[in-house]
C-alpha atoms as a PDB file:
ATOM      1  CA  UNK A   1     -70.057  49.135 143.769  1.00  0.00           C
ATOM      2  CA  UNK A   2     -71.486  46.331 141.226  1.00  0.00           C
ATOM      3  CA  UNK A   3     -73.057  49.315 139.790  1.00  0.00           C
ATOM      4  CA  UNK A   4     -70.467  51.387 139.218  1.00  0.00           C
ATOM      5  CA  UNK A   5     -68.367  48.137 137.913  1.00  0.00           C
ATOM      6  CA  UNK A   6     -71.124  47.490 135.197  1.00  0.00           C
ATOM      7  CA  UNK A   7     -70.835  50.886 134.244  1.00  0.00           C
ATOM      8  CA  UNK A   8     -66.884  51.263 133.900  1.00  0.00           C
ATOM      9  CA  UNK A   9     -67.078  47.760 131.856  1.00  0.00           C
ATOM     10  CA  UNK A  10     -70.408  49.047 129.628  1.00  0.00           C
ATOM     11  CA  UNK A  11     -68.801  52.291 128.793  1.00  0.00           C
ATOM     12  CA  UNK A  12     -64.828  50.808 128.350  1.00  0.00           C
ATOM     13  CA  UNK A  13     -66.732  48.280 125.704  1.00  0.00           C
ATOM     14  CA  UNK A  14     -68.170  50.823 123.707  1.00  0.00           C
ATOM     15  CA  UNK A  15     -65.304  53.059 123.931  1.00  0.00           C
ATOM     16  CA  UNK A  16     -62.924  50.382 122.491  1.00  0.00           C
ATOM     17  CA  UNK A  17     -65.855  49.617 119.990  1.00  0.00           C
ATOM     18  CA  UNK A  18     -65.779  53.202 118.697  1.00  0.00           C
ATOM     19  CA  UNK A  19     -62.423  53.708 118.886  1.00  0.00           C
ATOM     20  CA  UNK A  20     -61.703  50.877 116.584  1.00  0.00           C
ATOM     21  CA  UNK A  21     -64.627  51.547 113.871  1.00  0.00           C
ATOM     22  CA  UNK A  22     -63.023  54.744 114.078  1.00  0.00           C
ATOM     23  CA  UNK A  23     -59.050  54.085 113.590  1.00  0.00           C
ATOM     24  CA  UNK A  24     -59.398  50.960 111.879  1.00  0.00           C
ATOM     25  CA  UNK A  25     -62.674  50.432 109.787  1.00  0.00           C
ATOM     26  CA  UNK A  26     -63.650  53.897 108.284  1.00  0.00           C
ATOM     27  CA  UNK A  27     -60.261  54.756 107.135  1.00  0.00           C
ATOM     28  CA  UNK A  28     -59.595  51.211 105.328  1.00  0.00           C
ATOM     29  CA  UNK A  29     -63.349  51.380 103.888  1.00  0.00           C
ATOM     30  CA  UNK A  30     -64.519  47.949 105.526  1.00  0.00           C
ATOM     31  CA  UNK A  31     -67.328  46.808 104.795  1.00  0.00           C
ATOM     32  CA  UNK A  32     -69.308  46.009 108.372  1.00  0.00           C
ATOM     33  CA  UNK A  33     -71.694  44.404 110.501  1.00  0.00           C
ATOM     34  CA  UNK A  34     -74.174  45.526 113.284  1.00  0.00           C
ATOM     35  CA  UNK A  35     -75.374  48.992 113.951  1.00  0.00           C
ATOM     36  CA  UNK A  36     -72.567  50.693 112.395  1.00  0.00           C
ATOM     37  CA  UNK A  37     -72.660  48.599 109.235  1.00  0.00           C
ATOM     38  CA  UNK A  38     -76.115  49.537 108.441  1.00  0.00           C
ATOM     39  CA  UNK A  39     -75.014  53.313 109.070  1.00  0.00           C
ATOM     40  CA  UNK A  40     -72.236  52.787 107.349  1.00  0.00           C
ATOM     41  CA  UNK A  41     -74.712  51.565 104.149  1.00  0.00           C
ATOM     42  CA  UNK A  42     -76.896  54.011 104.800  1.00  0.00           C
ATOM     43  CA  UNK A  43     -74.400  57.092 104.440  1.00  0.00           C
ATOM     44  CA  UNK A  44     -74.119  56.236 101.221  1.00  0.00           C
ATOM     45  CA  UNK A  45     -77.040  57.369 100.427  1.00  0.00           C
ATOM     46  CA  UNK A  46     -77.954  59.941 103.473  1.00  0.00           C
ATOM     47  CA  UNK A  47     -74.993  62.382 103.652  1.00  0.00           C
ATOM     48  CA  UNK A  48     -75.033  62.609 107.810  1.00  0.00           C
ATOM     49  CA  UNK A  49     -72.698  61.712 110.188  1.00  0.00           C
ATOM     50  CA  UNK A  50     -72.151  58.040 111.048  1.00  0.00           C
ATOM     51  CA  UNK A  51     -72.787  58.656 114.485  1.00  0.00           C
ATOM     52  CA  UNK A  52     -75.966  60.055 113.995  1.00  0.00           C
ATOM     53  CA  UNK A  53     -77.310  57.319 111.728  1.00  0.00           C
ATOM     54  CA  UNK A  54     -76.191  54.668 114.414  1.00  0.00           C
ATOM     55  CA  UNK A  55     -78.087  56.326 116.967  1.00  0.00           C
ATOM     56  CA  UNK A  56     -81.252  56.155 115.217  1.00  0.00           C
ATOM     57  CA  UNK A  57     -80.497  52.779 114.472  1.00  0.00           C
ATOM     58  CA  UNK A  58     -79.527  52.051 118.028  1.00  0.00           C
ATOM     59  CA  UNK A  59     -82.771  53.617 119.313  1.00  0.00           C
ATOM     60  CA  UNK A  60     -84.760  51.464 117.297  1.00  0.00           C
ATOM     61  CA  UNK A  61     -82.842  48.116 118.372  1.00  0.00           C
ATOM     62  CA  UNK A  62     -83.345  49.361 121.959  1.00  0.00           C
ATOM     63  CA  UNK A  63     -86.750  49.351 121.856  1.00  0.00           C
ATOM     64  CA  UNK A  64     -87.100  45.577 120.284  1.00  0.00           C
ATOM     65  CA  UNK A  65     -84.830  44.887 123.104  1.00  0.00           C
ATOM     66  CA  UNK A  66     -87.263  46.159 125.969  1.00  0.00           C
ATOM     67  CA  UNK A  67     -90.311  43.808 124.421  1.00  0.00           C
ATOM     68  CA  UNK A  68     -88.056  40.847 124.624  1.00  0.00           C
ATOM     69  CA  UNK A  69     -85.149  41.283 127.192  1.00  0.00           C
ATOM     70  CA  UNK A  70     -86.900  42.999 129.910  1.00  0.00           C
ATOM     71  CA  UNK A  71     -86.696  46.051 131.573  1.00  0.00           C
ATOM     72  CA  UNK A  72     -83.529  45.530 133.237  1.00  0.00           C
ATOM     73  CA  UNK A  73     -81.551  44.554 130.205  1.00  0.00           C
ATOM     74  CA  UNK A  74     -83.117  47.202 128.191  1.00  0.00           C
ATOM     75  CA  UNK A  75     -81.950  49.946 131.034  1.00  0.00           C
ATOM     76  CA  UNK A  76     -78.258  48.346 130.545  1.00  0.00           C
ATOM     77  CA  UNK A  77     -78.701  48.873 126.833  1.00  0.00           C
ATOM     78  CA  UNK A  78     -79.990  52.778 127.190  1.00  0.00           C
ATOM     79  CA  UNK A  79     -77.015  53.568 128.542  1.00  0.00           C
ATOM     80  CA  UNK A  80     -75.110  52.286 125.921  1.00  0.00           C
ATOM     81  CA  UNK A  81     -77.447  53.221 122.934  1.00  0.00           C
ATOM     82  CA  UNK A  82     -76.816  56.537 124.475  1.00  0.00           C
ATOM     83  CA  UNK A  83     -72.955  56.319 125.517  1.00  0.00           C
ATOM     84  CA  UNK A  84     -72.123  54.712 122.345  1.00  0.00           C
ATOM     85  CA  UNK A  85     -73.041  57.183 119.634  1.00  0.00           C
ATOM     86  CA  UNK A  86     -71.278  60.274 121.836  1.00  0.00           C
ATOM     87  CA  UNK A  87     -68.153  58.715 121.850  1.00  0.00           C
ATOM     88  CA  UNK A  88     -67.972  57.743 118.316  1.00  0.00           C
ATOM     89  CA  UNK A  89     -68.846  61.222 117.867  1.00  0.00           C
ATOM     90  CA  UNK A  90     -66.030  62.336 119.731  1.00  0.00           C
ATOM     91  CA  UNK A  91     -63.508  59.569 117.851  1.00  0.00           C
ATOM     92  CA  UNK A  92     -64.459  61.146 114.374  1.00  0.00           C
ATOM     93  CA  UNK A  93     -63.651  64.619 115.399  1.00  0.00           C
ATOM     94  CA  UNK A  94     -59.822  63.298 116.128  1.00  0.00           C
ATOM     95  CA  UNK A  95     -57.804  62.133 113.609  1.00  0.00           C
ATOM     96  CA  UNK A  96     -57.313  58.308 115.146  1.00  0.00           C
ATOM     97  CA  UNK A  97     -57.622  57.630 111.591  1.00  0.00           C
ATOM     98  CA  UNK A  98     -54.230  58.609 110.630  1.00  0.00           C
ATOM     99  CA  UNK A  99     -52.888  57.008 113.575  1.00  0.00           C
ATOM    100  CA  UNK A 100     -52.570  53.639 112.161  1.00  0.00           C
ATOM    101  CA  UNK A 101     -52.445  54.242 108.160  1.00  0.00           C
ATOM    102  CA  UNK A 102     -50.370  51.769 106.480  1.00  0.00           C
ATOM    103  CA  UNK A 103     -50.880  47.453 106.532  1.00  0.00           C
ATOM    104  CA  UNK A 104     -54.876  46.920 105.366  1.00  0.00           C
ATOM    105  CA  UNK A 105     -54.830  43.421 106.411  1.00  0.00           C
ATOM    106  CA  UNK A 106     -53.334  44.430 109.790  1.00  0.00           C
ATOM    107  CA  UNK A 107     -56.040  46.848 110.504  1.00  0.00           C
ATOM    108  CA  UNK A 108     -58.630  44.402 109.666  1.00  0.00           C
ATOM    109  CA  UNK A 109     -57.368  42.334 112.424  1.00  0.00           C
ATOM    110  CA  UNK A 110     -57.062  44.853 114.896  1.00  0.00           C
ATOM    111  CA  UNK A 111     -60.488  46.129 114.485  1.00  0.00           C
ATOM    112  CA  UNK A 112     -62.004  42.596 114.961  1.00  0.00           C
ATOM    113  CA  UNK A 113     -60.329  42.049 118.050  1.00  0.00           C
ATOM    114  CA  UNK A 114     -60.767  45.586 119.461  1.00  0.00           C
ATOM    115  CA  UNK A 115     -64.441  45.245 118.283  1.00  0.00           C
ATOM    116  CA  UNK A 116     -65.335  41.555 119.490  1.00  0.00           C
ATOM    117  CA  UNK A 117     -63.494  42.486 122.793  1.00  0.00           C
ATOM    118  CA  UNK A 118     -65.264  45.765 123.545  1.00  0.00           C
ATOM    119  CA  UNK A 119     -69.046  44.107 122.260  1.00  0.00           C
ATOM    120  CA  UNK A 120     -67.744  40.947 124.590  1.00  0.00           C
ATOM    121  CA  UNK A 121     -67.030  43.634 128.082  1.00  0.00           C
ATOM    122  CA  UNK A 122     -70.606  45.054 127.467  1.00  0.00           C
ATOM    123  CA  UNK A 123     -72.585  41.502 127.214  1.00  0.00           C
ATOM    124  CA  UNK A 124     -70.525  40.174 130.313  1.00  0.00           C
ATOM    125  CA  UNK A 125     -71.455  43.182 132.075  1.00  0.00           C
ATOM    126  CA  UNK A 126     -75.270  42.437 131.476  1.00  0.00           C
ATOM    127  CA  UNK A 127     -75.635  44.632 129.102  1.00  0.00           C
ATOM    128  CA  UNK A 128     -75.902  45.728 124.908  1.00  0.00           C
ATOM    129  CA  UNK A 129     -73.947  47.770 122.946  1.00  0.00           C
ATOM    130  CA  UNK A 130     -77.196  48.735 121.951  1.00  0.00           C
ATOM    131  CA  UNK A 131     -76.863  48.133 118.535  1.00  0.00           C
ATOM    132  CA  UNK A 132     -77.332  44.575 116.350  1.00  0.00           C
ATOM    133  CA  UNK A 133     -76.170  42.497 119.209  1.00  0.00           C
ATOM    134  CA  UNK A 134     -80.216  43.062 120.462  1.00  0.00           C
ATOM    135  CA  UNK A 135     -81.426  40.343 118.040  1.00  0.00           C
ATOM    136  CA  UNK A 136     -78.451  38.021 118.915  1.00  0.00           C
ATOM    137  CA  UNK A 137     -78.946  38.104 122.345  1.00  0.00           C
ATOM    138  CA  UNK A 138     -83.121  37.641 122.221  1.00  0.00           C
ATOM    139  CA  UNK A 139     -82.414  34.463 120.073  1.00  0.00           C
ATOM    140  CA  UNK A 140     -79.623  33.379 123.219  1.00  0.00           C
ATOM    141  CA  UNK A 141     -82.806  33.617 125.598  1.00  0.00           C
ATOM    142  CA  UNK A 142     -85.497  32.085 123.238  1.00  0.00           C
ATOM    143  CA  UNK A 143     -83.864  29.490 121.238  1.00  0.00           C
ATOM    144  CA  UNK A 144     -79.816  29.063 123.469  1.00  0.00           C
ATOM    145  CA  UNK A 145     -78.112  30.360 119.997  1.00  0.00           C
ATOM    146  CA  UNK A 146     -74.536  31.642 121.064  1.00  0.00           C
ATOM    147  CA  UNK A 147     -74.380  35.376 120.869  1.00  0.00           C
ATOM    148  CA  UNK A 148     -71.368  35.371 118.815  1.00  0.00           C
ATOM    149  CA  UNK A 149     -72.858  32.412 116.454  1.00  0.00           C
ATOM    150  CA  UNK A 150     -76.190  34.413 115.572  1.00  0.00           C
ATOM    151  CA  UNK A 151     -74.072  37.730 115.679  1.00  0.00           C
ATOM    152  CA  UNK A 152     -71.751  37.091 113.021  1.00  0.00           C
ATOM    153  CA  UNK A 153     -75.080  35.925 110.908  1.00  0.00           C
ATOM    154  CA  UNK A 154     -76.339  39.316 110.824  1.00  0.00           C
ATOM    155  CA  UNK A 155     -73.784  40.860 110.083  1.00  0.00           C
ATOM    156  CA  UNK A 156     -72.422  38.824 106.818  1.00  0.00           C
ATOM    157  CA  UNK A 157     -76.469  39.398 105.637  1.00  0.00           C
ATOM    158  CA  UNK A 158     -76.047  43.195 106.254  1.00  0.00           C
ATOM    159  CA  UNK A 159     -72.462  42.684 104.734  1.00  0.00           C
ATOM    160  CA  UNK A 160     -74.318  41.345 101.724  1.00  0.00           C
ATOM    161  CA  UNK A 161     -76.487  44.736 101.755  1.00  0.00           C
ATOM    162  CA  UNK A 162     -73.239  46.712 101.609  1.00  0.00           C
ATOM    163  CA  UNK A 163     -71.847  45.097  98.273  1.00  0.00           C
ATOM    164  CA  UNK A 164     -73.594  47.783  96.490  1.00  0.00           C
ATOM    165  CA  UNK A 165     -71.447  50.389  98.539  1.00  0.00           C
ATOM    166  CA  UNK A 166     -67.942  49.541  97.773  1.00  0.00           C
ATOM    167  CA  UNK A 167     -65.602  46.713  95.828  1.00  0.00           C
ATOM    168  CA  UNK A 168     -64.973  43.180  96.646  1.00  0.00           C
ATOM    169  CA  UNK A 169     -61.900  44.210  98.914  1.00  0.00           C
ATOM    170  CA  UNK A 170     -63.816  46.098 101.118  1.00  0.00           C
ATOM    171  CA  UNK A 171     -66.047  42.983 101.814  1.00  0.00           C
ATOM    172  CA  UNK A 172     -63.593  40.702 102.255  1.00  0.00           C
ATOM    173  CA  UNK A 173     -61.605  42.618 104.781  1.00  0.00           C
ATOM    174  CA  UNK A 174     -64.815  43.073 106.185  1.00  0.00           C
ATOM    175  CA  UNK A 175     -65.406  39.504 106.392  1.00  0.00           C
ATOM    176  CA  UNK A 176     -62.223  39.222 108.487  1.00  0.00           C
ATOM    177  CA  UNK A 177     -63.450  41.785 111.065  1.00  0.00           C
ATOM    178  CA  UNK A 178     -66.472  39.810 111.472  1.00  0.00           C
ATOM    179  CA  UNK A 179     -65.095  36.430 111.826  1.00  0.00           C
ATOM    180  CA  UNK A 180     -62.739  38.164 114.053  1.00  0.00           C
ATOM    181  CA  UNK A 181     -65.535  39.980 116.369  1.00  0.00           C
ATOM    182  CA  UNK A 182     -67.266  36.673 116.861  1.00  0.00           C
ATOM    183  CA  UNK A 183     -64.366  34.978 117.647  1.00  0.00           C
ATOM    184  CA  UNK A 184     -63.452  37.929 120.173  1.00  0.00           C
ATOM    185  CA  UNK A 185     -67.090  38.227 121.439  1.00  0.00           C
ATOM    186  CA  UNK A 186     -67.155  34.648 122.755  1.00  0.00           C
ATOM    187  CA  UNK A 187     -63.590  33.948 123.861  1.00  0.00           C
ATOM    188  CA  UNK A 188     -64.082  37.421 126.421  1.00  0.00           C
ATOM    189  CA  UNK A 189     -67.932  36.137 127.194  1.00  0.00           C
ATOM    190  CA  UNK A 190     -65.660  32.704 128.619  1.00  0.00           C
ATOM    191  CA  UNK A 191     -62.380  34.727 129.364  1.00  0.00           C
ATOM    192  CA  UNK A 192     -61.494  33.969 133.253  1.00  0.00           C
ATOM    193  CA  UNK A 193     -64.314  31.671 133.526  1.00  0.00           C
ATOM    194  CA  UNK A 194     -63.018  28.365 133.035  1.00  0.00           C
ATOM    195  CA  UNK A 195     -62.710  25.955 136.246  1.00  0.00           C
ATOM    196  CA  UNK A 196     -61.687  22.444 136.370  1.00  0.00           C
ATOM    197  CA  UNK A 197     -63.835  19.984 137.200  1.00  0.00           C
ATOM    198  CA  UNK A 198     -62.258  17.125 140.112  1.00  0.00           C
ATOM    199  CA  UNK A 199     -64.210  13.422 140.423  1.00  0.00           C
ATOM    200  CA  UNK A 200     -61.922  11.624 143.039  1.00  0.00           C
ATOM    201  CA  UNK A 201     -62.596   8.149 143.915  1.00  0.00           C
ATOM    202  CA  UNK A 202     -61.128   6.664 146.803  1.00  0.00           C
ATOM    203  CA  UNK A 203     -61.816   4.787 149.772  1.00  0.00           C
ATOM    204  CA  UNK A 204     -60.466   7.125 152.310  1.00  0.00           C
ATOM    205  CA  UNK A 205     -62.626  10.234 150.570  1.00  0.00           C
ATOM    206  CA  UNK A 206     -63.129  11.002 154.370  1.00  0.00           C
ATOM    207  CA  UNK A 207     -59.356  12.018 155.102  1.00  0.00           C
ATOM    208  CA  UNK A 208     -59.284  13.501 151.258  1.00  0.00           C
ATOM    209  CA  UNK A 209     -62.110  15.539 152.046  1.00  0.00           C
ATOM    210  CA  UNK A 210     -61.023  17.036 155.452  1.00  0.00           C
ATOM    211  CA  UNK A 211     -57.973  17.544 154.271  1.00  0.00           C
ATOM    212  CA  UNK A 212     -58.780  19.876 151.043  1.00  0.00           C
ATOM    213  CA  UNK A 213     -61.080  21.012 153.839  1.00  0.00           C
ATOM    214  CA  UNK A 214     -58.361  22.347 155.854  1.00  0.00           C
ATOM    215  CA  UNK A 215     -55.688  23.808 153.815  1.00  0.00           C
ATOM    216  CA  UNK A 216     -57.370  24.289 150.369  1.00  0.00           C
ATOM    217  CA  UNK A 217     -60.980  26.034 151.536  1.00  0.00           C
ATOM    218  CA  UNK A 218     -62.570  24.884 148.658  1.00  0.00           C
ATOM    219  CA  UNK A 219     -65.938  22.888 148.520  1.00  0.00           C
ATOM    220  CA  UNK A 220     -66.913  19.245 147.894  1.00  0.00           C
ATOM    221  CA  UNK A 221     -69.900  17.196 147.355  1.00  0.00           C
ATOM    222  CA  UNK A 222     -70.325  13.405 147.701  1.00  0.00           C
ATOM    223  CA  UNK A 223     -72.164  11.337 145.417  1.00  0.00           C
ATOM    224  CA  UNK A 224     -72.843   7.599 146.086  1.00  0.00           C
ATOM    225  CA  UNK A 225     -71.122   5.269 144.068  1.00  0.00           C
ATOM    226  CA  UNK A 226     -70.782   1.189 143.972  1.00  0.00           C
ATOM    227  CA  UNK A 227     -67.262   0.522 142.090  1.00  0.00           C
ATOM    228  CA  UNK A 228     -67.602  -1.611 138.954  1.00  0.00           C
ATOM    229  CA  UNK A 229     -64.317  -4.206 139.825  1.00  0.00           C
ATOM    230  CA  UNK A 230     -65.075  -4.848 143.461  1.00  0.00           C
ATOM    231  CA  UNK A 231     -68.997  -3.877 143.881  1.00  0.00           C
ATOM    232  CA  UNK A 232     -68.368  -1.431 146.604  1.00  0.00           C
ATOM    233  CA  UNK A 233     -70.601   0.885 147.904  1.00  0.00           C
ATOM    234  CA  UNK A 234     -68.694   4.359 148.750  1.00  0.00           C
ATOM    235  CA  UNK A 235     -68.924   7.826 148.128  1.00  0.00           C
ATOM    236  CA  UNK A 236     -66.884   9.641 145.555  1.00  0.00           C
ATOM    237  CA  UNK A 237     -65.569  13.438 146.165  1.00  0.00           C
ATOM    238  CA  UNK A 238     -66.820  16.345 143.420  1.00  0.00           C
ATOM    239  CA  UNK A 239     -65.546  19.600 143.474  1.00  0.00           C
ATOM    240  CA  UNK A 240     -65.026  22.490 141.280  1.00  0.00           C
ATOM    241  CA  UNK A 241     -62.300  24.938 141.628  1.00  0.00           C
ATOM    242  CA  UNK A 242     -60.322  27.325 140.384  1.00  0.00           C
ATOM    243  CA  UNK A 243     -57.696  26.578 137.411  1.00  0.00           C
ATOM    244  CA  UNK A 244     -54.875  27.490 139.875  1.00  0.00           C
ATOM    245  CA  UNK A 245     -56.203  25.486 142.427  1.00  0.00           C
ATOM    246  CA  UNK A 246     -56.301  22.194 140.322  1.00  0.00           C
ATOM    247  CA  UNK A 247     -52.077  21.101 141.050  1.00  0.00           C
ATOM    248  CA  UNK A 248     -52.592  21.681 144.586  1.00  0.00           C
ATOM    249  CA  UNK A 249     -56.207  19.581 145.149  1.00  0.00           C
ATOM    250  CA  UNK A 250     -54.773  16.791 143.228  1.00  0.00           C
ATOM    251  CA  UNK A 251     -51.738  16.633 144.500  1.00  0.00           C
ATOM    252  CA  UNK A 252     -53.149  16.480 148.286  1.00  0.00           C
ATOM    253  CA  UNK A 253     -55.096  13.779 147.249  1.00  0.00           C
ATOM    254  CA  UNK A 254     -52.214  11.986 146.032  1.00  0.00           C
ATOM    255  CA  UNK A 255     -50.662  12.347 149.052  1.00  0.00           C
ATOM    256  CA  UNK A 256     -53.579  10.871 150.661  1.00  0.00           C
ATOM    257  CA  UNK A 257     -54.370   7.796 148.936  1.00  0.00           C
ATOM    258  CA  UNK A 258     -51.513   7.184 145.525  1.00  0.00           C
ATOM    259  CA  UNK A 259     -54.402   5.510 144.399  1.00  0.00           C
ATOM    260  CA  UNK A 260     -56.842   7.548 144.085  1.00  0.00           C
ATOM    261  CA  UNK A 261     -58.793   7.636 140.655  1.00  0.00           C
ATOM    262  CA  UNK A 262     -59.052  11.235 139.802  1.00  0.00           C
ATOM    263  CA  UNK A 263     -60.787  12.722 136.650  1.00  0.00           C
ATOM    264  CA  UNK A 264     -60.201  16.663 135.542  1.00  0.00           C
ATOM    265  CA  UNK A 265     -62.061  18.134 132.782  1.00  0.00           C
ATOM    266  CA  UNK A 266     -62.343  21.993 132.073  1.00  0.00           C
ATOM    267  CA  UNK A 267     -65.647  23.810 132.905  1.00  0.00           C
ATOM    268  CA  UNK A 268     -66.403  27.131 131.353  1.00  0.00           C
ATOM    269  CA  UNK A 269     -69.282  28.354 133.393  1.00  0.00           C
ATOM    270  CA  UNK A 270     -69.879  28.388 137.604  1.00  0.00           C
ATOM    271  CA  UNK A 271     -73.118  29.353 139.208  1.00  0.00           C
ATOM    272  CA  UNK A 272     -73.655  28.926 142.558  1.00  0.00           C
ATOM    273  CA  UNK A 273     -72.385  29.190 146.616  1.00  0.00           C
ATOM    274  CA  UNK A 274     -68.668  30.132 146.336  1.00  0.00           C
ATOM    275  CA  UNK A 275     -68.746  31.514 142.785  1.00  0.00           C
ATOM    276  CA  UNK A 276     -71.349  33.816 141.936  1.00  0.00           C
ATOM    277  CA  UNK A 277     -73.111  33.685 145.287  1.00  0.00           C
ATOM    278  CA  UNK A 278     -71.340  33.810 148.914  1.00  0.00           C
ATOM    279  CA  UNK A 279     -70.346  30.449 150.916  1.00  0.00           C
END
């Protein structure tokens, strides 16, 4: 089943990636970023299709991909470096293009979110578009650069490359689209991620504890304190759960002990029993 899950989210990512370089950024002219960008450069020159170009770019980015990412990564981003190229294929034999003729600036924004949104599915599913977001996500693993921080580098430098192609609108539009994919890239990366992070103190942690225990199920640590007022040793109650879990946690502690010193802060990233492994 995870397979088939990483599959459905790989290809829906590409699909929405294709779909919007194909209603949105080839009819408006944009000027782009990644894999199609450089096709898009390059057709200016080499009359093929733009699906074709992207592939060969694609399989080339694949391959850097395998020497740095691994095996299992690069057999994630096959699939798409593969998947991808069909399916812009089929886009540009409809005419999506006419779909959505009319407000430029509109487009532009559409196509950044569809684009950052379907790039975003792919990398959450632990995998590549297989196209420009290779580089980006070797310098995550080597040097901890966000994807969509390095990824909207590339792209203004091979938006720079494009200025040849086409007039000052084109990049600037373009410019939104990329500002916009980055955004979109990282906000789905964190999208239904976040938890909130719970440090109660109180003396009667014990009765907080079992209590949360019993009719909340969610998990606690203790970590030894010594209060700064009155010097005393006791343990203090950390937990991390789920944003719609928060009201109810607190407020049985409150119940508990009125009290109670309680400190939430938002966390954007779980690993571990309960979350990404079982209890």
């Amino acid at each position: 089943m995870k397979k088939l899950e990483t599959m459905f989210y790989i290809v829906a990512g590409n699909a929405l990636l294709a779909f919007a370089v194909c209603a949105f950024v080839v009819p408006n002219g944009f000027m782009l970023g990644g894999s199609t960008g450089i096709a898009l450069a390059v057709q200016s020159w080499i009359p093929a299709p733009i699906s074709v170009i992207t592939a060969f770019v694609n399989v080339s980015l694949f391959l850097l991909g395998f020497v740095f990412l691994g095996k299992q990564f690069a057999m994630t981003s096959l699939f798409s470096t593969i998947i991808y190229p069909i399916i812009l294929g089929l886009f540009e034999k409809l005419p999506v293009g006419t779909w959505f003729a009319g407000d430029t600036l509109l487009s532009a924004v559409f196509a950044g979110v569809l684009m950052g949104g379907g790039i975003g599915l792919v990398i959450r599913a632990g995998g590549s578009t297989g196209g420009m977001d290779i580089p980006p996500c070797i310098l995550q693993k080597l040097k901890g650069i966000p994807v969509g921080n390095s990824m909207m580098g590339f792209d203004i430098l091979i938006l720079g490359v494009q200025i040849l192609r086409g007039g000052w609108d084109g990049i600037l539009y373009g410019i939104v689209v990329i500002v916009l994919t980055s955004a979109m890239v990282n906000k789905t990366l964190l999208s239904g991620e976040q938890k909130i992070e719970l440090i109660i103190i109180s003396p009667r942690y014990e009765e907080i504890c079992q209590a949360v225990l019993n009719d909340l199920d969610s998990g606690m640590t203790f970590l030894n304190i010594e209060t700064g007022y009155e010097k005393t040793s006791q343990k203090a109650i950390f937990s991390v759960v789920h944003g719609k879990q928060y009201s109810a946690f607190r407020d049985k502690a409150l119940s508990i002990d009125p009290s109670a010193f309680i400190v939430a802060a938002p966390v954007v990233n779980v690993n571990g029993r309960g979350y990404t492994l079982a209890r």
